[in-house]
Protein backbone atom coordinates (compact mmCIF):
# COMPACT_ATOMS: atom_id res chain seq x y z
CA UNK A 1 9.67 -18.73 2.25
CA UNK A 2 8.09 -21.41 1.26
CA UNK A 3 9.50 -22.87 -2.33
CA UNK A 4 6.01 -24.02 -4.07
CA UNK A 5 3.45 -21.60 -5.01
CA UNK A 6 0.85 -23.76 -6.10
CA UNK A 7 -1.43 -22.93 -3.18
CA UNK A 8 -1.14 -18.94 -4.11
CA UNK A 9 -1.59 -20.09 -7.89
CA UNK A 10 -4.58 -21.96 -7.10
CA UNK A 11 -5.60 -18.79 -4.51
CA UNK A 12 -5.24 -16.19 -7.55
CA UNK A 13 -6.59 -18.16 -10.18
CA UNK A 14 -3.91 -18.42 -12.62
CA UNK A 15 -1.09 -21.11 -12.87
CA UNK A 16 2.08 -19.04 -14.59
CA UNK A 17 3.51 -20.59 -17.27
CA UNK A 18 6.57 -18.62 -16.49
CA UNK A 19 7.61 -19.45 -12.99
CA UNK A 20 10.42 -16.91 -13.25
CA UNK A 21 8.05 -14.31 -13.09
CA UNK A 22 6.14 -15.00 -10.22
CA UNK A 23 9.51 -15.73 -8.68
CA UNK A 24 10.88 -12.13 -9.17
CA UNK A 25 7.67 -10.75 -7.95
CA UNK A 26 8.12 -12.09 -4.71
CA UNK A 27 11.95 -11.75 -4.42
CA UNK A 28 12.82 -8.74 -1.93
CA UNK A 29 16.07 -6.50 -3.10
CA UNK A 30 17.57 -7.91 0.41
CA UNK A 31 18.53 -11.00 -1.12
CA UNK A 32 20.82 -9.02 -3.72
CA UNK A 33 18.94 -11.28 -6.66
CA UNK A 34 19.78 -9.70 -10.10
CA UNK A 35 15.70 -9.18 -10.33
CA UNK A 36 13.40 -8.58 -7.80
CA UNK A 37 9.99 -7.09 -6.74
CA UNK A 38 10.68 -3.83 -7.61
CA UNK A 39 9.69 -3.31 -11.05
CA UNK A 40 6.59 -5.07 -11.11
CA UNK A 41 5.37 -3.25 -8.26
CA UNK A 42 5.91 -0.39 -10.04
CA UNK A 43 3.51 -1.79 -12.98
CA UNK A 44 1.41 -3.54 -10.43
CA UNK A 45 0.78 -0.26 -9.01
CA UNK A 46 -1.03 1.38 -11.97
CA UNK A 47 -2.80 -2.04 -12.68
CA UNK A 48 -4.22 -1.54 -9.58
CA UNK A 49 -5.17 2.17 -9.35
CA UNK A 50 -6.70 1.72 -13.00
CA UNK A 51 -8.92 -1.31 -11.77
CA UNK A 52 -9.81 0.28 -8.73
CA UNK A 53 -10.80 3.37 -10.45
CA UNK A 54 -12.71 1.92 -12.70
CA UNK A 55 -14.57 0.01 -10.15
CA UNK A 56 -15.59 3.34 -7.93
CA UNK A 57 -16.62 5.08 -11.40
CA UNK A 58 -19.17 2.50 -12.01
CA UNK A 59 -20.09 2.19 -8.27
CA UNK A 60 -20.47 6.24 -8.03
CA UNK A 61 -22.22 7.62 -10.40
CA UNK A 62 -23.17 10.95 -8.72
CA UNK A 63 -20.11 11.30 -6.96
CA UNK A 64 -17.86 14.00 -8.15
CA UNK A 65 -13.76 13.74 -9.34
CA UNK A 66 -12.34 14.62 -5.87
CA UNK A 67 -14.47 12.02 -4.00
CA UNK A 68 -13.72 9.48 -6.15
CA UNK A 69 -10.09 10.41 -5.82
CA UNK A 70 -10.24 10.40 -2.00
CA UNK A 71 -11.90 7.06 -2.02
CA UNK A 72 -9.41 5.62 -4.48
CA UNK A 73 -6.47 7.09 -2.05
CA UNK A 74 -7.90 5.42 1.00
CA UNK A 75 -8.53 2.15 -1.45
CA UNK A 76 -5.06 1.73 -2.40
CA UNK A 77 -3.14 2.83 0.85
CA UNK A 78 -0.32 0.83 2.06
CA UNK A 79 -1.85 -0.55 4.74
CA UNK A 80 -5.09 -1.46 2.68
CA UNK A 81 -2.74 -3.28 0.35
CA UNK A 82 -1.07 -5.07 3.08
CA UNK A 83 -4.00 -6.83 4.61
CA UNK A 84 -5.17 -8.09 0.63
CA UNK A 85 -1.24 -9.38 0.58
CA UNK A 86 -2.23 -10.99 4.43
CA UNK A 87 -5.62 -12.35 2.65
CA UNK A 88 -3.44 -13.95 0.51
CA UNK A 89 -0.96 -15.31 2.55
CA UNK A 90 1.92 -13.75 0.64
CA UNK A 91 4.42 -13.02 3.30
CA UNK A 92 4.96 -17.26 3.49
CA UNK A 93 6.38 -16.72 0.01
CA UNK A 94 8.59 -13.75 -0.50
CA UNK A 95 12.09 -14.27 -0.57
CA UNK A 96 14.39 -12.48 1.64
CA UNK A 97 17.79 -12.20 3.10
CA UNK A 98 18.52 -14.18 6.45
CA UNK A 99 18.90 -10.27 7.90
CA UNK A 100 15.61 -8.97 6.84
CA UNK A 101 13.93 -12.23 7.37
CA UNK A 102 15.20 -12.31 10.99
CA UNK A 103 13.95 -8.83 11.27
CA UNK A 104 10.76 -9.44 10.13
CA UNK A 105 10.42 -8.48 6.67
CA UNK A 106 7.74 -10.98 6.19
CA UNK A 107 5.33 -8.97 8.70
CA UNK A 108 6.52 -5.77 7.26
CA UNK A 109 3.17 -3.70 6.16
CA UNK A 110 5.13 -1.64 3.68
CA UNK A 111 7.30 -4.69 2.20
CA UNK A 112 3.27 -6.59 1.83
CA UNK A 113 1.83 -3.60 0.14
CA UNK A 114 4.93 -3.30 -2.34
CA UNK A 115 4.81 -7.63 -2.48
CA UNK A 116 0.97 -7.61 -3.39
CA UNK A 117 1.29 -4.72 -6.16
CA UNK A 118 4.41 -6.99 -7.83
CA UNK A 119 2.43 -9.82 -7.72
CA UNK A 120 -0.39 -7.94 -9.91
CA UNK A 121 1.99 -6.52 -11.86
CA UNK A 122 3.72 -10.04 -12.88
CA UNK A 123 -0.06 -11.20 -13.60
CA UNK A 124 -0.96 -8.63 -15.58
CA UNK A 125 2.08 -9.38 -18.24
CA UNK A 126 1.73 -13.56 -17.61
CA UNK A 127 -2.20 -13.14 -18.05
CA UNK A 128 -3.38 -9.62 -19.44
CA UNK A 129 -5.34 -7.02 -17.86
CA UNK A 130 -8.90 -8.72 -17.53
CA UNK A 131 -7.40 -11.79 -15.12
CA UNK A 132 -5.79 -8.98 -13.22
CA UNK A 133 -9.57 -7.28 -13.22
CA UNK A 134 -11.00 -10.55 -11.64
CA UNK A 135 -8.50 -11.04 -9.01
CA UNK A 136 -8.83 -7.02 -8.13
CA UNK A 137 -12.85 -7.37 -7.97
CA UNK A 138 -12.96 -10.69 -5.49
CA UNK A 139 -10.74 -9.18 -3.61
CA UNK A 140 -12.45 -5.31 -3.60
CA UNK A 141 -15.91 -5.70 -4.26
CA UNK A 142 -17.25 -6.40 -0.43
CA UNK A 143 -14.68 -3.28 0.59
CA UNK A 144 -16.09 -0.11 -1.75
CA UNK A 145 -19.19 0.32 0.82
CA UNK A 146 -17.00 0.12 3.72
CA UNK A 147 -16.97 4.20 3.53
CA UNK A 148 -20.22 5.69 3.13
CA UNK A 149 -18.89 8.72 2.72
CA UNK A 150 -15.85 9.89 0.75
CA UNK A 151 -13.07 9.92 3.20
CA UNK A 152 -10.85 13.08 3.76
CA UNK A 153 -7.40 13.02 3.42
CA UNK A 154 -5.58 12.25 6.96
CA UNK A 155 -3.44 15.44 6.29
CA UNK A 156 -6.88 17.64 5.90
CA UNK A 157 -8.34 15.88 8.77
CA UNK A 158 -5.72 16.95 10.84
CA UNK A 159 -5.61 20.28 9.70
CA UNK A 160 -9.08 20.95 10.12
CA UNK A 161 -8.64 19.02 13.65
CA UNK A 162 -5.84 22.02 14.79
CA UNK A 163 -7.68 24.62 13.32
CA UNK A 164 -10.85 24.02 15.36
CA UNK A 165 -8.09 23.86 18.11
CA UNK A 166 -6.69 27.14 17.13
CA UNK A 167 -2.92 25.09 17.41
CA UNK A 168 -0.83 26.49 14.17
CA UNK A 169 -1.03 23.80 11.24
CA UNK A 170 1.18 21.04 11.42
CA UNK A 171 4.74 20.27 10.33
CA UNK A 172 6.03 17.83 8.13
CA UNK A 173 9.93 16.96 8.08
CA UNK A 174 11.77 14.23 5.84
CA UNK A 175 13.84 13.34 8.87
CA UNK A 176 15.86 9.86 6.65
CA UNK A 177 15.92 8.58 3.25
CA UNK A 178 16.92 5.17 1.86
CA UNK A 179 16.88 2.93 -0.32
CA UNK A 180 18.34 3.19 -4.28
CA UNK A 181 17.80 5.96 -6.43
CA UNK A 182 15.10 4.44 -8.05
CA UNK A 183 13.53 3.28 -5.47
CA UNK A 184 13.76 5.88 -2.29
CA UNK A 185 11.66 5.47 1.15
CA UNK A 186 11.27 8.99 2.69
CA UNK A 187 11.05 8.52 6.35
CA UNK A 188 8.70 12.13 7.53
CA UNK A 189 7.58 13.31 10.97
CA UNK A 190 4.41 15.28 12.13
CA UNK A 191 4.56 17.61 14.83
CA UNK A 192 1.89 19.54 16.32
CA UNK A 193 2.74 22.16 19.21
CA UNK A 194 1.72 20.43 22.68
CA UNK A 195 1.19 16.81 21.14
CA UNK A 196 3.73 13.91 20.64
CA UNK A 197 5.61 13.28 17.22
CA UNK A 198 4.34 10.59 14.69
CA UNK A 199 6.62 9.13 12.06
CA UNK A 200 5.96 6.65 8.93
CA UNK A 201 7.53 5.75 5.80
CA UNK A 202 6.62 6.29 2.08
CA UNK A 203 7.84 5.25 -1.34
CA UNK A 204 7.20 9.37 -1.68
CA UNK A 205 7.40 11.92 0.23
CA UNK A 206 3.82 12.63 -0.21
CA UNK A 207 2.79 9.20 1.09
CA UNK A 208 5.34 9.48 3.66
CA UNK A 209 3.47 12.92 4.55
CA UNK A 210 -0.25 10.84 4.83
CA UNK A 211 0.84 7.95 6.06
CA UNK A 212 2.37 10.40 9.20
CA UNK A 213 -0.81 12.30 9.34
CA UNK A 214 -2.54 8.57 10.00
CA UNK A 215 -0.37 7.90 12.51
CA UNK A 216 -0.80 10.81 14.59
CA UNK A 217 -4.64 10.61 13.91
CA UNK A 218 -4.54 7.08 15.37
CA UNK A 219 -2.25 8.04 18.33
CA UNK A 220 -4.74 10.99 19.17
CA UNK A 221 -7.69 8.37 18.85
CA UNK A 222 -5.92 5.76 21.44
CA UNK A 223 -5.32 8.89 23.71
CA UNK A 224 -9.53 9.99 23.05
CA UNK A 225 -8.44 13.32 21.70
CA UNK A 226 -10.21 13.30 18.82
């Protein structure tokens, strides 16, 4: 971690007034602070969705309330989020234990997803919603084309993929939880008769469930079976 974060101020366009707060956003529960990440992710996180929304309902006109929800989905998916945190360098500033540190926390793809939603969450209350709005549009307004098509859901596409196999639909198991109460990762696993296992984690077990479904969909892709 590195212990100035003028470079990221200068990156994001805003120099906080309150230090603390940009602090806490990038302070990972490993480090047993009294504050960290945590809550502003959670505020970050609707920030973000609201933005993004916003964004596809201007950039859509004609396109109807499920595909705009599918494109939001694949818009503000973990591992989306994590390469806007790697855009922005952010895993050079997050605090961490020397544990989780050691282990890699700083590469993590779920910890830089949860990192970059904190980090609009502490702008949106140092700032207000509209610098949050300009930070969200640099940073998504090259990526909305990127699907020309509404995408489908990785569990559908999977479904639809064993179906045309006639395999039976697949299963979904919460196989570990952890984390605090408040806070859970659901660990899930896929199985499909005849294929290898996938697992992922999710801050739900719903996103556990998708983020599973994209991992086996990638696994059958490197193996050319779909």
């Amino acid at each position: 971690m590195t212990d100035s974060f003028e470079k990221l101020e200068t990156r994001i366009g805003h120099h906080f007034k309150t230090p603390e707060l940009l602090k806490t956003a990038l302070t990972h529960s490993s480090t047993g602070a009294n504050e960290n990440y945590e809550r502003l992710e959670f505020l970050g996180d609707r920030v973000l969705g609201l933005v993004v929304a916003e964004m596809l309902y201007a950039r859509f006109p004609q396109e109807k309330e499920g595909d705009l929800a599918r494109r939001l989905a694949a818009l503000v998916q973990g591992s989306f989020l994590a390469k806007r945190s790697i855009d922005l360098e952010l895993g050079q500033y997050i605090a961490f234990s020397d544990g989780e540190a050691h282990a890699g926390g700083a590469e993590n793809e779920h910890i830089l997803a949860d990192v970059f939603e904190s980090l609009i969450g502490a702008l949106y209350l140092e700032a207000g919603f509209e610098k949050c709005q300009i930070l969200i549009h640099e940073l998504w307004a090259d990526k909305l084309e990127v699907m020309k098509e509404p995408p489908l859901h990785p569990k559908t596409r999977i479904q639809e993929w064993a179906q045309s196999l006639g395999l039976a639909l697949p299963a979904y198991e919460i196989i570990d939880q952890s984390g605090p109460d408040h806070a859970p990762v659901f660990k899930v696993e896929i199985q499909v008769a005849g294929y290898d296992r996938a697992t992922a984690e999710g801050r739900s077990r719903q996103i556990a469930e998708k983020e599973a479904a994209r991992a086996f969909l990638k696994m059958l892709e490197e193996k050319g079976a779909i």
